[in-house]
C-alpha atoms as a PDB file:
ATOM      1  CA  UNK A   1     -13.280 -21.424  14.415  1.00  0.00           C
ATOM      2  CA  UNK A   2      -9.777 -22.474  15.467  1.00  0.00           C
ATOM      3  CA  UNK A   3      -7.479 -22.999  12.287  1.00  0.00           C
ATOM      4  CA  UNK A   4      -4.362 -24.403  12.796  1.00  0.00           C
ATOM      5  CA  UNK A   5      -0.940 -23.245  10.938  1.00  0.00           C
ATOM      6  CA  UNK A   6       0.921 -25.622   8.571  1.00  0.00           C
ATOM      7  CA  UNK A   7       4.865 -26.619   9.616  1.00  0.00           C
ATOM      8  CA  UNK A   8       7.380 -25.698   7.560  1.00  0.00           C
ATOM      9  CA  UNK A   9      11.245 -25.990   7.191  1.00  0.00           C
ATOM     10  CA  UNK A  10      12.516 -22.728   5.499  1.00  0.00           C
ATOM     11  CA  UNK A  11      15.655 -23.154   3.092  1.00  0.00           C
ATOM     12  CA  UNK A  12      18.044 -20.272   3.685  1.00  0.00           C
ATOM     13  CA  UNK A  13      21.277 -21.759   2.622  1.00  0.00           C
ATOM     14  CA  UNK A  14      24.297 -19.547   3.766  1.00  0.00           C
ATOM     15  CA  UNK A  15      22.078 -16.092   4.053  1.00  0.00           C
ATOM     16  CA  UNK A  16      19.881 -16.337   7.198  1.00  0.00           C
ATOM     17  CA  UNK A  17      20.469 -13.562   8.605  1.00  0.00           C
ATOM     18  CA  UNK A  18      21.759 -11.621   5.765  1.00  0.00           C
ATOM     19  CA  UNK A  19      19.712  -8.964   3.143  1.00  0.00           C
ATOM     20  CA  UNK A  20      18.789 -12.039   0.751  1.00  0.00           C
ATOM     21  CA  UNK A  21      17.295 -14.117   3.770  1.00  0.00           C
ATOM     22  CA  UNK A  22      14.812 -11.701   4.313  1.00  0.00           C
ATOM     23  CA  UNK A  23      12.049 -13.970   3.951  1.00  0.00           C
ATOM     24  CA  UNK A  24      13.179 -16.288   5.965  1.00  0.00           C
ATOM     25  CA  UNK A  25      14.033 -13.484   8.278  1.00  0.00           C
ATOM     26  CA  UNK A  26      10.198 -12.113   8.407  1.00  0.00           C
ATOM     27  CA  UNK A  27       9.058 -16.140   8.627  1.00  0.00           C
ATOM     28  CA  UNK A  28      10.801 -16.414  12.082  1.00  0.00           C
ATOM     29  CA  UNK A  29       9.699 -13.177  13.556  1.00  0.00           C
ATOM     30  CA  UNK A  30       6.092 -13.643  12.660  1.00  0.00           C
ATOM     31  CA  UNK A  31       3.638 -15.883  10.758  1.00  0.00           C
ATOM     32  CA  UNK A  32       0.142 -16.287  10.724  1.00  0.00           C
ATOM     33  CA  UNK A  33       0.471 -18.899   8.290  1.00  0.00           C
ATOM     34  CA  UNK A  34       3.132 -20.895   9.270  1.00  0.00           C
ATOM     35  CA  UNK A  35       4.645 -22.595  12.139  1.00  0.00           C
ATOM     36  CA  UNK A  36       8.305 -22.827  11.506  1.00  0.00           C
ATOM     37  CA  UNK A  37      10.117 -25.902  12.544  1.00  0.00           C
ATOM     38  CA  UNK A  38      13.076 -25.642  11.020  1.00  0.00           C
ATOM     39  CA  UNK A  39      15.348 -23.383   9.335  1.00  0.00           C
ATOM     40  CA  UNK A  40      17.867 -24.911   6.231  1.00  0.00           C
ATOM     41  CA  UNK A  41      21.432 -23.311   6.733  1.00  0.00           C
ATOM     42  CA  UNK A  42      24.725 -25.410   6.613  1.00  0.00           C
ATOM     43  CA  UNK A  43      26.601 -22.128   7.835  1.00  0.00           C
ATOM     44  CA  UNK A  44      24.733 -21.896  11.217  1.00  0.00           C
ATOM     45  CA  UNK A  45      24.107 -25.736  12.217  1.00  0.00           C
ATOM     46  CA  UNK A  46      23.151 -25.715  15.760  1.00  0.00           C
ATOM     47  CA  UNK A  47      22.234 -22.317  16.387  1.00  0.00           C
ATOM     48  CA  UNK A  48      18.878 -20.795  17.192  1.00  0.00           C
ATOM     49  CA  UNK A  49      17.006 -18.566  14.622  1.00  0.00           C
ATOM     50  CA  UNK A  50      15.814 -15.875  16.929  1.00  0.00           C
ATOM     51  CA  UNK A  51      19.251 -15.486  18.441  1.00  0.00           C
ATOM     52  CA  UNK A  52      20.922 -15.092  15.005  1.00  0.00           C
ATOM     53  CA  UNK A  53      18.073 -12.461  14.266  1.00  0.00           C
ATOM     54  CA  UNK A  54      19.264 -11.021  17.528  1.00  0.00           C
ATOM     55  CA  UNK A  55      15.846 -11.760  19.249  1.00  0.00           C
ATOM     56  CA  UNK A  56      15.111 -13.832  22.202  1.00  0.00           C
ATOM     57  CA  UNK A  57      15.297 -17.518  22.124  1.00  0.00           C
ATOM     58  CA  UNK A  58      12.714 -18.589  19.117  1.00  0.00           C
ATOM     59  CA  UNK A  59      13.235 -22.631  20.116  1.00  0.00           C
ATOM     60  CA  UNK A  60      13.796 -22.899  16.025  1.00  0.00           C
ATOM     61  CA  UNK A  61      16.622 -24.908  14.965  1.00  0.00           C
ATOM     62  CA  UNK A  62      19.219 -24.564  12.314  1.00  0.00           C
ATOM     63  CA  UNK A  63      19.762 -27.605  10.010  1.00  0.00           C
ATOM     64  CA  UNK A  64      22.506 -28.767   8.131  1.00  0.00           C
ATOM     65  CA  UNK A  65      20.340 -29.791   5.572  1.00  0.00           C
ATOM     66  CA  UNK A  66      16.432 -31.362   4.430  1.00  0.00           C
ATOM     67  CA  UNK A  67      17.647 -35.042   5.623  1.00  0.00           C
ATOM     68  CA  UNK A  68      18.881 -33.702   9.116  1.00  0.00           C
ATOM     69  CA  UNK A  69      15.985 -31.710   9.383  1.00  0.00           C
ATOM     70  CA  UNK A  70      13.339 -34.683   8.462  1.00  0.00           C
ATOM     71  CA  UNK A  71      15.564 -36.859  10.878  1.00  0.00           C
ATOM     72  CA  UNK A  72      15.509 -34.457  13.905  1.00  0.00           C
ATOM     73  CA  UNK A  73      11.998 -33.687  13.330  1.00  0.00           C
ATOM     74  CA  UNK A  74       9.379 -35.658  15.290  1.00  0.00           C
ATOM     75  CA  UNK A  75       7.117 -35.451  12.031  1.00  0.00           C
ATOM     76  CA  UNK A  76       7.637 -34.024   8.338  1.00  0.00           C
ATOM     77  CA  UNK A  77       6.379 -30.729   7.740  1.00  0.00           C
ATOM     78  CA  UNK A  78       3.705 -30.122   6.044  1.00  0.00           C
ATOM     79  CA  UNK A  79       5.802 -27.071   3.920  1.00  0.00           C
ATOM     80  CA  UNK A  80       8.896 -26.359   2.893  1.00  0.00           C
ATOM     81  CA  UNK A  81       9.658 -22.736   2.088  1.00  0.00           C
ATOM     82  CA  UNK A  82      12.004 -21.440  -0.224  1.00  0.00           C
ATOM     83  CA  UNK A  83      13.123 -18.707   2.006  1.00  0.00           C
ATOM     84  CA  UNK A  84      16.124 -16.829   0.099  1.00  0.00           C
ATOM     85  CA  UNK A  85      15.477 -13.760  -2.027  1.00  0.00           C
ATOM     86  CA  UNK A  86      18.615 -13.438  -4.180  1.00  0.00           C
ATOM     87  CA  UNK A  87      19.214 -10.714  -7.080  1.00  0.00           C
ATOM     88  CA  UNK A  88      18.852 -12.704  -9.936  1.00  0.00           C
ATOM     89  CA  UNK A  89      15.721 -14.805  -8.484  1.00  0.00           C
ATOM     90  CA  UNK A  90      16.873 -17.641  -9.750  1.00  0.00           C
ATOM     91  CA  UNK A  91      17.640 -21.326  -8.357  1.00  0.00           C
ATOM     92  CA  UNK A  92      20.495 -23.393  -8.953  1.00  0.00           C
ATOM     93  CA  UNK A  93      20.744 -27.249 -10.032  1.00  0.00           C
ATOM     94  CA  UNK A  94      21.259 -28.256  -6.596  1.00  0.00           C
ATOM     95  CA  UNK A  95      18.128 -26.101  -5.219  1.00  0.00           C
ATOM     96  CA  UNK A  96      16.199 -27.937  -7.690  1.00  0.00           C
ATOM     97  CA  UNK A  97      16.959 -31.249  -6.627  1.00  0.00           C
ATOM     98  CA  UNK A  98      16.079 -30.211  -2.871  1.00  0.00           C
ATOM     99  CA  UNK A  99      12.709 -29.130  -3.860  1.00  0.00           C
ATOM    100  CA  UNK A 100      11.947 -32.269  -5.689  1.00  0.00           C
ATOM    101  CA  UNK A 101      13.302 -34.000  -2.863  1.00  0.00           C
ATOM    102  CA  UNK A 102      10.517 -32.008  -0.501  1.00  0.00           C
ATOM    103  CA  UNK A 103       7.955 -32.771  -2.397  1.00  0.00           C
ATOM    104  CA  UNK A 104       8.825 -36.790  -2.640  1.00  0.00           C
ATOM    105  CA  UNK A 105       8.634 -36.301   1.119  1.00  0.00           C
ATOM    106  CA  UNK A 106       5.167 -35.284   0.932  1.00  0.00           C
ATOM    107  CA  UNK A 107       5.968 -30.994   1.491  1.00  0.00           C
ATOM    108  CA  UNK A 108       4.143 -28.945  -0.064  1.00  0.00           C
ATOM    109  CA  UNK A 109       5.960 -25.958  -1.647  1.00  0.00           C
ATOM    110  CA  UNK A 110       6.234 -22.011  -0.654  1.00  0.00           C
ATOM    111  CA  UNK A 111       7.860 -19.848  -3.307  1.00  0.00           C
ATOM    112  CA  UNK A 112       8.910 -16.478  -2.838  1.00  0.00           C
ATOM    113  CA  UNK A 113      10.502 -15.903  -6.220  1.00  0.00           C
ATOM    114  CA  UNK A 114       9.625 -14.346  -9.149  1.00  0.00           C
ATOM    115  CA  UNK A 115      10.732 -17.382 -10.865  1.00  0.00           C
ATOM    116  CA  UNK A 116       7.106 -19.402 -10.746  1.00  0.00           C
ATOM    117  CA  UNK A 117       7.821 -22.901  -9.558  1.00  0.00           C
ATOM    118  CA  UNK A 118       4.150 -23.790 -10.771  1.00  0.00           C
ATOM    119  CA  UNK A 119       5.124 -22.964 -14.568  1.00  0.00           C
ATOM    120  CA  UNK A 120       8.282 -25.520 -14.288  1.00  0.00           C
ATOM    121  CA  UNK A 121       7.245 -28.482 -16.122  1.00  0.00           C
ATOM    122  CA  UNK A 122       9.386 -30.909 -13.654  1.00  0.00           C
ATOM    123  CA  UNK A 123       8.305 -29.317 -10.710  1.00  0.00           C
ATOM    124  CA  UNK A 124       4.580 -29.654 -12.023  1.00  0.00           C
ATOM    125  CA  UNK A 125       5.211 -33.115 -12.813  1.00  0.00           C
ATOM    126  CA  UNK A 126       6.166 -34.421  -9.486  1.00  0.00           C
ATOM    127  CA  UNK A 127       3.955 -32.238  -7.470  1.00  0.00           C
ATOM    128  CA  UNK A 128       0.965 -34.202  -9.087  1.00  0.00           C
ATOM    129  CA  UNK A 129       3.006 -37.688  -8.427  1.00  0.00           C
ATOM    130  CA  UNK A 130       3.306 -36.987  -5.304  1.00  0.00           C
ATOM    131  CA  UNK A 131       0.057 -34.955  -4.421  1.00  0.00           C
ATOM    132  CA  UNK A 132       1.564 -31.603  -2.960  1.00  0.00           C
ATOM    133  CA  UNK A 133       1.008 -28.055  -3.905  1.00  0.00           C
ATOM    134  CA  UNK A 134       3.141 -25.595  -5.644  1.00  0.00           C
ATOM    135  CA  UNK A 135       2.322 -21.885  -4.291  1.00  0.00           C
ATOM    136  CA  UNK A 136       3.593 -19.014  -5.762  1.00  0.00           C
ATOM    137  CA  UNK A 137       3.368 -16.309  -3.651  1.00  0.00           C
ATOM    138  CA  UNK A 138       4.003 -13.634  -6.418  1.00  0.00           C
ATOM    139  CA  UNK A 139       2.451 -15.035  -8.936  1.00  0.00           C
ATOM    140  CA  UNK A 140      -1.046 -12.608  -9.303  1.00  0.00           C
ATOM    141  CA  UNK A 141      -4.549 -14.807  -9.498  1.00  0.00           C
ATOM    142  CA  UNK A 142      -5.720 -15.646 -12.942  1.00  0.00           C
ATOM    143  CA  UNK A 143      -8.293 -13.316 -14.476  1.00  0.00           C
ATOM    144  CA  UNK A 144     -11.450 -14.650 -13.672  1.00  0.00           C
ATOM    145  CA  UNK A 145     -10.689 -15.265  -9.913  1.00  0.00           C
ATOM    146  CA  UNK A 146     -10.205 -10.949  -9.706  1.00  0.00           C
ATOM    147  CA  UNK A 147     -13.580  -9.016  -8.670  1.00  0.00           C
ATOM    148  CA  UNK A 148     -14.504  -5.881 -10.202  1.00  0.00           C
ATOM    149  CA  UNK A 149     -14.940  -2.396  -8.418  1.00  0.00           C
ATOM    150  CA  UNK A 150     -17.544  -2.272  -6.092  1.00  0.00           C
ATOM    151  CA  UNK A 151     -16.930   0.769  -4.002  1.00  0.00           C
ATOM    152  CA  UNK A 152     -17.627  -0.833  -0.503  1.00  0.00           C
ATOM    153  CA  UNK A 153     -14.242   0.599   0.260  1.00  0.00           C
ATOM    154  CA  UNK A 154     -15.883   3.722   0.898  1.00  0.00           C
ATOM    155  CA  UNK A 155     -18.065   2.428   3.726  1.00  0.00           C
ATOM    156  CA  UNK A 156     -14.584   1.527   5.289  1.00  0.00           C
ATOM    157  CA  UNK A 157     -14.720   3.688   8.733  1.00  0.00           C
ATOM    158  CA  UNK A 158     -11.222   3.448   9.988  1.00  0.00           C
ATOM    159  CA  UNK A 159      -7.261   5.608   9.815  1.00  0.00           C
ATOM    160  CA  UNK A 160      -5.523   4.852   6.974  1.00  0.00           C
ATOM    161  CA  UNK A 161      -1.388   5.152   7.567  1.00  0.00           C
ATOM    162  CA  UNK A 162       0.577   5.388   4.313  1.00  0.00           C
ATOM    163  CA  UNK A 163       4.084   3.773   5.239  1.00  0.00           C
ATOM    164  CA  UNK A 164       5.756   4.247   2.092  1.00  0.00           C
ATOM    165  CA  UNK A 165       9.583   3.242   0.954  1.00  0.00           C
ATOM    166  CA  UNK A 166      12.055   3.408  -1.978  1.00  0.00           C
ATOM    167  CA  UNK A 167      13.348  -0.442  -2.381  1.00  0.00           C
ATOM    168  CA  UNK A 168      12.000  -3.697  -1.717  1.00  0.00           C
ATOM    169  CA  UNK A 169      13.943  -4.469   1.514  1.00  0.00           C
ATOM    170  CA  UNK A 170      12.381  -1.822   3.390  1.00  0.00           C
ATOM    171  CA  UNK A 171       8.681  -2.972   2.714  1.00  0.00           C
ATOM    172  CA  UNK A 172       7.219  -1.064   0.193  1.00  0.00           C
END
């Protein structure tokens, strides 16, 4: 079975490449999801997003913004990610309206945040006006969608590595 990833801009405003672009950062270098088209980052317009990583060549571009990006673009993507991790986890006005602007394009959303974009009654709103999807990556499944203890994990055959850190940015 052949499954083919989803597109999908990443908004990074002014920290791709920095600690609180991280997930933009890990988006770039690898994705099994995802095919990135696009990063969002008026500080970097032009550039390539491997070479700001300081990889090779990734063929990504940096956009000003969602309009150059959708203009450049042969096709809108099917995603757009919100790709920033800042401290407080929070987005600002002008965030907002960028998201709702995604989703009146027809993108479905990718949220990174503890902040659940799913719970936001506007956001909720317009995703069902305009038939995308909200996913909230850290938000954990409902209840009945867990399974219970079944111990096949024992019948598991293989190493296991512990790779173990202190803080977020390092994996844990």
């Amino acid at each position: 079975m052949i499954t083919t990833k989803k597109t999908a801009l990443i908004y990074c405003e002014e920290q791709f490449g920095l600690i609180d672009g991280k997930t933009a950062e890990g988006l770039i270098r690898q994705s099994d999801t995802y095919q990135i088209v696009g990063v969002l980052d008026s500080s970097l317009i032009g550039r390539d997003a491997g070479e700001v990583l300081g990889d090779k060549k990734s063929d990504i571009p940096i956009f000003a913004n969602l309009r150059a990006a959708l203009d450049a673009l042969p096709e809108i993507p099917n995603c757009y990610i919100y790709g920033k991790a800042p401290l407080d986890a929070r987005i600002s006005s002008e965030e907002r309206s960028l998201i709702l602007e995604a989703m009146e394009e027809g993108m479905d959303i990718v949220n990174g945040l503890h902040e659940y974009f799913s719970d936001d009654p506007e956001f909720s709103h317009m995703a069902v006006q305009c038939n995308v999807h909200i996913r909230d990556i850290r938000k954990p499944p409902k209840l009945k969608d867990l399974h219970i203890f079944t111990g096949q994990i024992a019948k598991v055959n293989i190493p296991v590595i512990a790779i173990l850190g202190t803080d977020s940015p390092v994996a844990k």
